[in-house]
Protein backbone atom coordinates (compact mmCIF):
# COMPACT_ATOMS: atom_id res chain seq x y z
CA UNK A 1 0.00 0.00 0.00
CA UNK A 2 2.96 2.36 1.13
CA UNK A 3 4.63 1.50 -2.45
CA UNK A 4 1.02 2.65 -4.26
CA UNK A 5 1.03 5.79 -2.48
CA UNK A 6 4.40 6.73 -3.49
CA UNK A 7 4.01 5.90 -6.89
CA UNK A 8 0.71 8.46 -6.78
CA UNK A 9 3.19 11.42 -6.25
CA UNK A 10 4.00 12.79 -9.95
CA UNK A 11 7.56 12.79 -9.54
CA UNK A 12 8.05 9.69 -8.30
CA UNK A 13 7.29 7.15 -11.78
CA UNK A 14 10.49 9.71 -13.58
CA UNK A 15 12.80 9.57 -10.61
CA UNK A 16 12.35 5.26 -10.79
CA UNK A 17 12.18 5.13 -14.42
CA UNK A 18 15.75 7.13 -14.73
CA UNK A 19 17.37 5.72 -12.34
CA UNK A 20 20.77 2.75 -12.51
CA UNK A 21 20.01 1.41 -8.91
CA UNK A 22 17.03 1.81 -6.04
CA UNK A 23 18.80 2.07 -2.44
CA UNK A 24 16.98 1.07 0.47
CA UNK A 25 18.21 3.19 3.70
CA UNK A 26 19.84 0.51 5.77
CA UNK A 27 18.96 -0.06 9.60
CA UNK A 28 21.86 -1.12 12.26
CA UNK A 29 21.73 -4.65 13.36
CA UNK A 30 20.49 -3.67 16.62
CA UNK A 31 17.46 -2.27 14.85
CA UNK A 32 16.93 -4.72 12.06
CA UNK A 33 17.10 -7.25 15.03
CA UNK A 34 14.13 -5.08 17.36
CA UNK A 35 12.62 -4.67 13.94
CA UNK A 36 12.64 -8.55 12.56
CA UNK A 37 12.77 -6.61 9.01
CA UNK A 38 13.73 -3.45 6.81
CA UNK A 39 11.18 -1.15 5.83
CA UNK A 40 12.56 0.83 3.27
CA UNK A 41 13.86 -2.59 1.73
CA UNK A 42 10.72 -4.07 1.29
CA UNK A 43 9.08 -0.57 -0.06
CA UNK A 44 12.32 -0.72 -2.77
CA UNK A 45 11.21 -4.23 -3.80
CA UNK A 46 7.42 -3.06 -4.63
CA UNK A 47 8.76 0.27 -5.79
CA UNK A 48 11.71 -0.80 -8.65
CA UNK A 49 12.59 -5.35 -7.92
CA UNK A 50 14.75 -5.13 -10.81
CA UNK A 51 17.05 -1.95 -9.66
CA UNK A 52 17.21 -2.55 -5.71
CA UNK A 53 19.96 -3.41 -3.94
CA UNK A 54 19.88 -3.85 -0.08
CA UNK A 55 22.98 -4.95 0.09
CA UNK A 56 25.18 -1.94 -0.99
CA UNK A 57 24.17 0.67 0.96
CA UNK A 58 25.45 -0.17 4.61
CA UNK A 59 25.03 1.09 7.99
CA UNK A 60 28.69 0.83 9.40
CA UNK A 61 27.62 2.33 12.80
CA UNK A 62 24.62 2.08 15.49
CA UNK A 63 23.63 5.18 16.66
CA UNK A 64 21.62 6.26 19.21
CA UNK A 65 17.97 7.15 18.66
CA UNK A 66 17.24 10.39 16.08
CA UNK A 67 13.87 11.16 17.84
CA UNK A 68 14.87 13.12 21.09
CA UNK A 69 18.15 14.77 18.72
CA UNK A 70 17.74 18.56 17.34
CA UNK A 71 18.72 18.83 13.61
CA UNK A 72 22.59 19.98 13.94
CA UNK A 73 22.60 16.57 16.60
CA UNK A 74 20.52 14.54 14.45
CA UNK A 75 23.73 15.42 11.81
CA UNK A 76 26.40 14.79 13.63
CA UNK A 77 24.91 11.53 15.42
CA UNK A 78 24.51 10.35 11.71
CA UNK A 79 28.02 11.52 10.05
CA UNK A 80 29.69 8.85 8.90
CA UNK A 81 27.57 6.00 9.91
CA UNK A 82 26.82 5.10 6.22
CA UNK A 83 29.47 3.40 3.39
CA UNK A 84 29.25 1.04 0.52
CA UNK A 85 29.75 -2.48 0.49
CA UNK A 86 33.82 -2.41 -0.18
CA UNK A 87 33.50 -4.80 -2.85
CA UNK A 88 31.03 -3.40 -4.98
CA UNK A 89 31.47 0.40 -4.29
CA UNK A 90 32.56 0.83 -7.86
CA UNK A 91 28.62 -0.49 -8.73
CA UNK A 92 27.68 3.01 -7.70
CA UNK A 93 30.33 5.21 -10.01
CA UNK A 94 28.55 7.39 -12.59
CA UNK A 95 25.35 5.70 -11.48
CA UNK A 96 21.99 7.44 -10.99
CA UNK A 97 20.70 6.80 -7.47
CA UNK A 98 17.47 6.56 -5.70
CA UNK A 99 17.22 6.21 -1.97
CA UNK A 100 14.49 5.25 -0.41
CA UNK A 101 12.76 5.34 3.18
CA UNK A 102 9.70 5.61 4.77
CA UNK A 103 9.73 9.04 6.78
CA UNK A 104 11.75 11.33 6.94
CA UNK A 105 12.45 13.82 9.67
CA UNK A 106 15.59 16.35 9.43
CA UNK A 107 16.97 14.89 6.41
CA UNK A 108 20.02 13.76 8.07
CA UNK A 109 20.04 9.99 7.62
CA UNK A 110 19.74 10.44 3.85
CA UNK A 111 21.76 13.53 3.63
CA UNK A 112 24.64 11.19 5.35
CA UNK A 113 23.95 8.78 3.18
CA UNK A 114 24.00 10.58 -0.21
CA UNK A 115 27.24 11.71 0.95
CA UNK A 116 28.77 8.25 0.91
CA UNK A 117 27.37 8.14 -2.76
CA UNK A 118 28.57 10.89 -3.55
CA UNK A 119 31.90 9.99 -2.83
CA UNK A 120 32.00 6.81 -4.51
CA UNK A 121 31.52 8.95 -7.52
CA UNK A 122 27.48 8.57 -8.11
CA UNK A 123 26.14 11.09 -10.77
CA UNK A 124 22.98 11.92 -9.53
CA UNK A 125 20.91 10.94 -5.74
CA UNK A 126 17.44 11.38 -5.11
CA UNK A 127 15.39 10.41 -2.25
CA UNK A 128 11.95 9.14 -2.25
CA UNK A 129 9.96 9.15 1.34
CA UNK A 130 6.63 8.30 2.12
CA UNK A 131 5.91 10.78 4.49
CA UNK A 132 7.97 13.51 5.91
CA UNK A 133 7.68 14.50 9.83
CA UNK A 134 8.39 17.44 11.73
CA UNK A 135 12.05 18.41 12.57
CA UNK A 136 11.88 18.96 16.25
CA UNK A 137 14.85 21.18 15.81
């Protein structure tokens, strides 16, 4: 259902049409294990099958909770916690990108993320959320 309503958004069909490779924001194994499964993964699979890849984008370190964090903490709780798989960062090079999650707050997560991209050389990032919360700071 979550897939459907993204898909309803005008820009979304372009942005997953055009892009090399769908990215599913990954969750630490502490949370994947409280979780028992990845959200954004299995909204990539409905969204693009073909293009996602949950296994390239990787969350090197936990970090505490987001929710209690202003936006300049949110950002520094989240630098560097993202990298590519070592083995297939080159995948990514000259790529067009598309990560997804379900909500987004402050932007940091993916804004951490993207930066990993970008520095494995990725042409172009977008992100696709499903909804989009208040930043509490």
């Amino acid at each position: 259902m979550l897939a459907t309503l993204l898909r309803s958004a005008p820009w979304v069909e372009p942005a997953l049409e055009g892009c090399d490779l769908l990215l599913p924001m990954p969750l630490s194994r502490q949370r994947l294990r409280e979780r028992g499964f990845n959200q954004a993964l299995a909204l990539a699979r409905e969204l693009a099958p073909g293009k996602t890849d949950g296994a390239l984008l990787l969350r090197i370190r936990d970090t505490p909770s987001q929710r209690p964090l202003g936006r300049a903490e949110r950002q520094r709780n989240v630098a560097g916690a993202f990298a590519l798989e070592p083995l297939r960062a080159a995948r990514v090079h000259g790529q067009r990108v598309v990560l997804v999650d379900d909500v987004m707050t402050s932007g940091a997560s993916l804004f951490a993320a993207a930066h990993a991209l970008r520095q494995a050389g990725a042409a172009h990032i977008t992100a696709l959320v499903v909804a989009r919360t208040d930043d509490p700071g």
